[in-house]
Protein backbone atom coordinates (compact mmCIF):
# COMPACT_ATOMS: atom_id res chain seq x y z
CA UNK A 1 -3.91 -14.70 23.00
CA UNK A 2 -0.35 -13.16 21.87
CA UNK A 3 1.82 -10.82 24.47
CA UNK A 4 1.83 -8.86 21.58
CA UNK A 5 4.47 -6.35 23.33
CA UNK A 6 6.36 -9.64 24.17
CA UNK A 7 6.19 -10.73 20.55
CA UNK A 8 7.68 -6.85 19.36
CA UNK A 9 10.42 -7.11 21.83
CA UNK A 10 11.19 -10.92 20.85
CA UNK A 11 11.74 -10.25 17.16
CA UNK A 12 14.51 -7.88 18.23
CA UNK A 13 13.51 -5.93 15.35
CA UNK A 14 11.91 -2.78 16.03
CA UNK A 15 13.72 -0.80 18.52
CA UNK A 16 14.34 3.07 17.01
CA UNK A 17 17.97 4.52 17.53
CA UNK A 18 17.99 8.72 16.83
CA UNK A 19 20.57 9.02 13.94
CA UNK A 20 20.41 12.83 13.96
CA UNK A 21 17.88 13.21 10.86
CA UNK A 22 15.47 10.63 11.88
CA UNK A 23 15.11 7.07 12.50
CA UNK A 24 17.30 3.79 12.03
CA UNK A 25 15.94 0.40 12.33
CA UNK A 26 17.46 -2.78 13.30
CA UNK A 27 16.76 -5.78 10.74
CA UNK A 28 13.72 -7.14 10.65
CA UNK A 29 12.89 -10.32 8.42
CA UNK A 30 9.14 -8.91 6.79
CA UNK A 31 6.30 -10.94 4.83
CA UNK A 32 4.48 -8.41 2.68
CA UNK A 33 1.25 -8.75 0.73
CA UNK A 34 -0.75 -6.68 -2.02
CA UNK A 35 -4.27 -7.89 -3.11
CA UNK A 36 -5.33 -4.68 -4.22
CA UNK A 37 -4.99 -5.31 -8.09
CA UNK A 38 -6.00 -8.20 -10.04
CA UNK A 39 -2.38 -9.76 -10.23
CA UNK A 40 -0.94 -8.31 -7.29
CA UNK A 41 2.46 -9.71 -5.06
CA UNK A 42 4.12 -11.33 -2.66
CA UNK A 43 7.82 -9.84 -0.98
CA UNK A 44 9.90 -10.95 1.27
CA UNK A 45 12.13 -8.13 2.70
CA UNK A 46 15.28 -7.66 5.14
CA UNK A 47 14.85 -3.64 6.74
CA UNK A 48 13.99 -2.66 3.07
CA UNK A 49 15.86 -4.53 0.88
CA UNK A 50 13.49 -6.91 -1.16
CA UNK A 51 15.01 -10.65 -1.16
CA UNK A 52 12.39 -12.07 -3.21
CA UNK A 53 9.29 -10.76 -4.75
CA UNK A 54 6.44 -13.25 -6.71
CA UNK A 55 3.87 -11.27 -9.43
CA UNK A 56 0.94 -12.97 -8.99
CA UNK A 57 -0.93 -14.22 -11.78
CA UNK A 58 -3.81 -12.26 -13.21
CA UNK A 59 -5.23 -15.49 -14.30
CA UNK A 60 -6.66 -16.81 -11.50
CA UNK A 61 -8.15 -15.73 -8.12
CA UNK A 62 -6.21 -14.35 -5.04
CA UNK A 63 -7.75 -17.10 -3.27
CA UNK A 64 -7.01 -20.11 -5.36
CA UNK A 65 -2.63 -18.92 -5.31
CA UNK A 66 -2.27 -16.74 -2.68
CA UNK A 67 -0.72 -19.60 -0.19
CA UNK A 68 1.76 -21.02 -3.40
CA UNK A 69 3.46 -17.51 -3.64
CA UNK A 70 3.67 -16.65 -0.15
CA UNK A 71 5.55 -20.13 -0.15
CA UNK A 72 7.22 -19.51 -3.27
CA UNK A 73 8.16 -16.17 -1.90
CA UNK A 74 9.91 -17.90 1.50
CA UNK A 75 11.29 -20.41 -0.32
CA UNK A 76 13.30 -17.87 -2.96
CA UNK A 77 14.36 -15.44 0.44
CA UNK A 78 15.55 -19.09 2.03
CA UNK A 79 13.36 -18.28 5.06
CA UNK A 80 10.75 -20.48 6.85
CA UNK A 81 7.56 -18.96 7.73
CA UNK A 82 8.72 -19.16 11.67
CA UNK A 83 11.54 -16.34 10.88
CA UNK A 84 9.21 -13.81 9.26
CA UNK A 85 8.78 -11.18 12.07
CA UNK A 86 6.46 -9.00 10.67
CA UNK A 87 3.80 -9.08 7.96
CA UNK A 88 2.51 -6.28 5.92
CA UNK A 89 -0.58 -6.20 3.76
CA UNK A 90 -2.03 -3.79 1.50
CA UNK A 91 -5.33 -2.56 2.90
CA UNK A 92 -7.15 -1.25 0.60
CA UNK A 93 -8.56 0.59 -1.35
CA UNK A 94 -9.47 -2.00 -4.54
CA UNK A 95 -11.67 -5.15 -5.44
CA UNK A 96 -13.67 -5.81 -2.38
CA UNK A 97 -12.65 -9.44 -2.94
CA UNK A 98 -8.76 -9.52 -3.17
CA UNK A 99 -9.11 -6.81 -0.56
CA UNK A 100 -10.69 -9.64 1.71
CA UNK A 101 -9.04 -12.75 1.01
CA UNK A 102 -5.81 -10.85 1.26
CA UNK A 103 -6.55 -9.78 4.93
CA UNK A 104 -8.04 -13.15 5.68
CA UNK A 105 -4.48 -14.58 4.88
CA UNK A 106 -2.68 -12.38 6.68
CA UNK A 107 -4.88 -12.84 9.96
CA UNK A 108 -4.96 -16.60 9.81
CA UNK A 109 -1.19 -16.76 9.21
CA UNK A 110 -0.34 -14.16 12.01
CA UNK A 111 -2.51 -15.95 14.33
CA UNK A 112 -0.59 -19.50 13.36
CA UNK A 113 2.43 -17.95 13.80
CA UNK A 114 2.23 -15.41 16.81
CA UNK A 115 3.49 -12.43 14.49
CA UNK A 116 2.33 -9.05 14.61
CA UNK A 117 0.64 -7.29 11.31
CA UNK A 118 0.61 -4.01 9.87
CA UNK A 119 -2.15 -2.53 7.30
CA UNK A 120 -0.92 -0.40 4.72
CA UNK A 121 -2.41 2.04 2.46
CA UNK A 122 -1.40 0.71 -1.39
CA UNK A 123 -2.11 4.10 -2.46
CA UNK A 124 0.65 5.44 0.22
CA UNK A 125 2.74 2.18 -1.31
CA UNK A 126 2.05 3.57 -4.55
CA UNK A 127 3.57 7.29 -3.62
CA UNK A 128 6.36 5.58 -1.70
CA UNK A 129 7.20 3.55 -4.95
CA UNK A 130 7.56 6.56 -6.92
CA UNK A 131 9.40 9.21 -5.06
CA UNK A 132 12.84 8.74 -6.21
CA UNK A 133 11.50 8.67 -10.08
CA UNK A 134 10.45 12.67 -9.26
CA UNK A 135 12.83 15.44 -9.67
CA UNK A 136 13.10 17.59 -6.81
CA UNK A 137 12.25 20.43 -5.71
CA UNK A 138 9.99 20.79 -8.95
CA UNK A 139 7.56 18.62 -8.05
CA UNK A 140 6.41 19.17 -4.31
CA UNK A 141 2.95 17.08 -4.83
CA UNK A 142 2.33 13.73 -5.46
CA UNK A 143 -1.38 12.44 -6.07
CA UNK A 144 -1.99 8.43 -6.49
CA UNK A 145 -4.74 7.31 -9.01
CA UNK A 146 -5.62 3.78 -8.39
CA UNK A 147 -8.54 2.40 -11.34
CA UNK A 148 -11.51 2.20 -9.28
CA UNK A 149 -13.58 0.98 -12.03
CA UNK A 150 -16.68 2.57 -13.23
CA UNK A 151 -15.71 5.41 -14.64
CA UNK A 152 -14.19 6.23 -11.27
CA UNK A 153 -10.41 6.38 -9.38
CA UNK A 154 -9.18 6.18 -6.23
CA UNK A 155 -7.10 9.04 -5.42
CA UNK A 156 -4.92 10.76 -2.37
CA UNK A 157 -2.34 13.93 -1.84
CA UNK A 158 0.69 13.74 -0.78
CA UNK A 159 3.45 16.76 -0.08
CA UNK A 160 7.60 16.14 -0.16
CA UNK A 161 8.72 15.79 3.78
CA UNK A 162 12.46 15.21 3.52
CA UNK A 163 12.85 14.14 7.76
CA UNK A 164 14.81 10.87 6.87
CA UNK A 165 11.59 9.00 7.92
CA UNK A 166 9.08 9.47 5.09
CA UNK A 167 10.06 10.93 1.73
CA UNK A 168 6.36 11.74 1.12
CA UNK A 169 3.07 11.96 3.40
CA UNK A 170 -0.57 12.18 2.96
CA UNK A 171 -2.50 15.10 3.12
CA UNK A 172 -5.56 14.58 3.36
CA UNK A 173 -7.75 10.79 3.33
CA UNK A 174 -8.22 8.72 0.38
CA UNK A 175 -11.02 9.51 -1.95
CA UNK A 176 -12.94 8.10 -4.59
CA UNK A 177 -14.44 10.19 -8.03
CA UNK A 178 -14.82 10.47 -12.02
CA UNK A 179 -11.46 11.97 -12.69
CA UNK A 180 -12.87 15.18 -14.54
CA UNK A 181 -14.31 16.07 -10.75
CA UNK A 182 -11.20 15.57 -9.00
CA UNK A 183 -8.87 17.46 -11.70
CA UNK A 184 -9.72 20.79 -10.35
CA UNK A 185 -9.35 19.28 -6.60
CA UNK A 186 -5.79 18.99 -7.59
CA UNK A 187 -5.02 22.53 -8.90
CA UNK A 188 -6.85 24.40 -6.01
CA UNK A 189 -3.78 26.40 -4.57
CA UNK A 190 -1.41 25.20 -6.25
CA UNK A 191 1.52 27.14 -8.26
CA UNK A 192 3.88 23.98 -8.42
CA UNK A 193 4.23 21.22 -10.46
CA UNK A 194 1.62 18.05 -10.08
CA UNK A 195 3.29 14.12 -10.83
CA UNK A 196 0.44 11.63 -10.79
CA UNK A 197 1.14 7.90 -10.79
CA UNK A 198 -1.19 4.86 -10.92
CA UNK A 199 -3.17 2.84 -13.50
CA UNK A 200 -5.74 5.34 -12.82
CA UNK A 201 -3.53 8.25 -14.06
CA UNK A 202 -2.32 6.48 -17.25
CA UNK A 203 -5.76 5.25 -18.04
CA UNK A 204 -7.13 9.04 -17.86
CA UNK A 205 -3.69 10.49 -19.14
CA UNK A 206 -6.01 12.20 -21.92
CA UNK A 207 -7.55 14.25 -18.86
CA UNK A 208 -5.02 15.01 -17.43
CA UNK A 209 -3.12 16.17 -20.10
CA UNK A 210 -6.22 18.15 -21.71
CA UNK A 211 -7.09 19.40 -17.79
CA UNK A 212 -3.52 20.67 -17.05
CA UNK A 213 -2.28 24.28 -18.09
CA UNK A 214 1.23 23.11 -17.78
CA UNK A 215 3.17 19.51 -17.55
CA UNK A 216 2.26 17.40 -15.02
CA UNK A 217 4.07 14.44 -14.86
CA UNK A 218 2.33 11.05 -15.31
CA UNK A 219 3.66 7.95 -13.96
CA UNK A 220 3.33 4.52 -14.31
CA UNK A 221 2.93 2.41 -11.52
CA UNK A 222 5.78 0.08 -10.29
CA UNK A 223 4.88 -3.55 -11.69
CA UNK A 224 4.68 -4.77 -7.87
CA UNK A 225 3.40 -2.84 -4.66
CA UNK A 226 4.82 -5.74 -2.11
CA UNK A 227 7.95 -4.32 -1.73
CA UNK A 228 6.95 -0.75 -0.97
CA UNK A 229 4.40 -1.90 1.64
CA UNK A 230 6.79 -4.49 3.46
CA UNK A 231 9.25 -0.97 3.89
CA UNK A 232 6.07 0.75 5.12
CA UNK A 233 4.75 -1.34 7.10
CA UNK A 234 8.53 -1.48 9.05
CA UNK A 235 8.44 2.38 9.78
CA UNK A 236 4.78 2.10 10.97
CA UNK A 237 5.65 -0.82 13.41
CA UNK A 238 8.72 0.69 14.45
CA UNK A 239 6.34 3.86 16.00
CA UNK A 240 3.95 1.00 17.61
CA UNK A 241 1.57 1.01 14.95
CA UNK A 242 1.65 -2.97 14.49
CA UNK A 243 -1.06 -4.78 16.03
CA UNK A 244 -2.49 -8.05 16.63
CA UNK A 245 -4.46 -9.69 13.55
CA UNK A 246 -7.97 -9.39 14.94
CA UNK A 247 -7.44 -5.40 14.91
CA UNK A 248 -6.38 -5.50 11.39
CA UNK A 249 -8.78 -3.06 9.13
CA UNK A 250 -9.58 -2.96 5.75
CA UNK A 251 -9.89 0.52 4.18
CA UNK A 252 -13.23 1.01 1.94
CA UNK A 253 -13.10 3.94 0.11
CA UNK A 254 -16.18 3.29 -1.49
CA UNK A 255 -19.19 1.32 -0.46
CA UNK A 256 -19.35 -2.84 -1.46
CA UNK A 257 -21.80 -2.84 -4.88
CA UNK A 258 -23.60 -5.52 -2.62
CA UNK A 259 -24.51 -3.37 -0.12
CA UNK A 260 -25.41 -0.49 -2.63
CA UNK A 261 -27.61 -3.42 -4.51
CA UNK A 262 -29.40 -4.08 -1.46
CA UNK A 263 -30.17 -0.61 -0.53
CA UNK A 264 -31.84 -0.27 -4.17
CA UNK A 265 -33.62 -3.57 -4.00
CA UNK A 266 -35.48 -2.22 -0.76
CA UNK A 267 -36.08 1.42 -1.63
CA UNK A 268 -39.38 2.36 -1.73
């Protein structure tokens, strides 16, 4: 098993230097992952600068060309996979099955190459994404609709914290609903304006639109989340949040339809 403090201190890139308004990080070469959508990405990233970035290909399974476009990725950045430092991988919430073969990839790669992994939120990548599209101070709240399917979105709040570390930060956990039963969730207390981005927002835009008294901005989402969750992912491991791949966690929102399935086969 990894030193995994030894491994943090080796990559010489996570120590945190007080620049006055927050927090500076020293370069850090970062693999980053999304499996949350059907296509979803690949990035390679330097501190937050994106040096390559694949789309992946709605075509065919996450398992069947997830390993050609992490290599695809490397290869573009110039990198082999012994100088990534730090991998990143959306954790959820979406498909149950992306969701899994994406962490399975992550772990068995991190384990190959003694590298320390971070779990990211793509609904938190999706907010981080968008922040510098929103006018501020207008818009002081931020909610992320991800198409859950069903009728149904995956949604979280998040406020405007300018501290130089986050631009934006959850409010409360993820949650899962029809969107007519979260609209008035969103307008409870507040007088400001609302932006909502995801390919749950512009798939209800109707909704929202017919729900809101005033203008609430709707976004779409950035074509690729990879990018957003490799910069995550650095300021989580920079506060010791990075872990070794066995303690890697996906986060279910909502239940697997198998297990629901199962619990109707066998009701009485």
């Amino acid at each position: 098993m990894a030193d995994w403090a030894k491994v943090v201190e080796d990559s010489g890139g996570w120590g945190t230097i007080d620049s006055g308004r927050g927090i500076r990080f020293y370069l850090v070469v970062i693999l980053a992952l999304d499996t949350t959508t059907r296509a979803g990405s690949v990035a390679v990233l330097h501190d937050d600068t994106v040096v390559s970035s694949v789309q992946g290909d709605h075509g065919r399974t996450h398992g069947e060309r997830l390993p050609a476009e992490i290599a695809t990725a490397l290869d573009r950045a110039r990198l082999s996979p012994r100088e990534i430092e730090l991998i990143a991988v959306a954790s959820g919430p979406g498909a149950f099955t992306g969701l899994r073969i994406g962490l399975a990839a992550v772990q068995g790669l991190a384990v190959v190459l003694e590298k320390p992994v971070i779990g990211v939120s793509a609904l938190d990548a999706l907010a981080f994404a968008t922040w510098p599209r929103l006018a501020a101070p207008v818009v002081t709240t931020l909610w992320a609709w991800m198409d859950a399917q069903r009728g149904e979105v995956f949604a979280s709040r998040y406020e405007r914290r300018d501290d130089g570390v986050d631009d934006w930060t959850p409010t409360e956990s993820p949650i899962v609903g029809e969107p007519l039963r979260l609209l008035p969730l969103m307008t409870a207390g507040q007088s400001q304006a609302i932006a909502v981005v995801g390919d749950g927002a512009t798939k209800y835009r109707q909704a929202i639109d017919e729900w809101s008294e005033r203008s609430w901005q709707v976004l779409e989402p950035p074509e690729m989340l990879a990018g957003a969750i490799g910069a995550i992912g650095r300021r989580r491991a920079a506060r010791g949040l990075a872990g070794a791949p066995h303690a890697l966690q996906p986060l279910y929102v909502r239940r697997p339809d198998a297990e629901l399935e199962r619990e109707r086969r066998i009701a009485p």
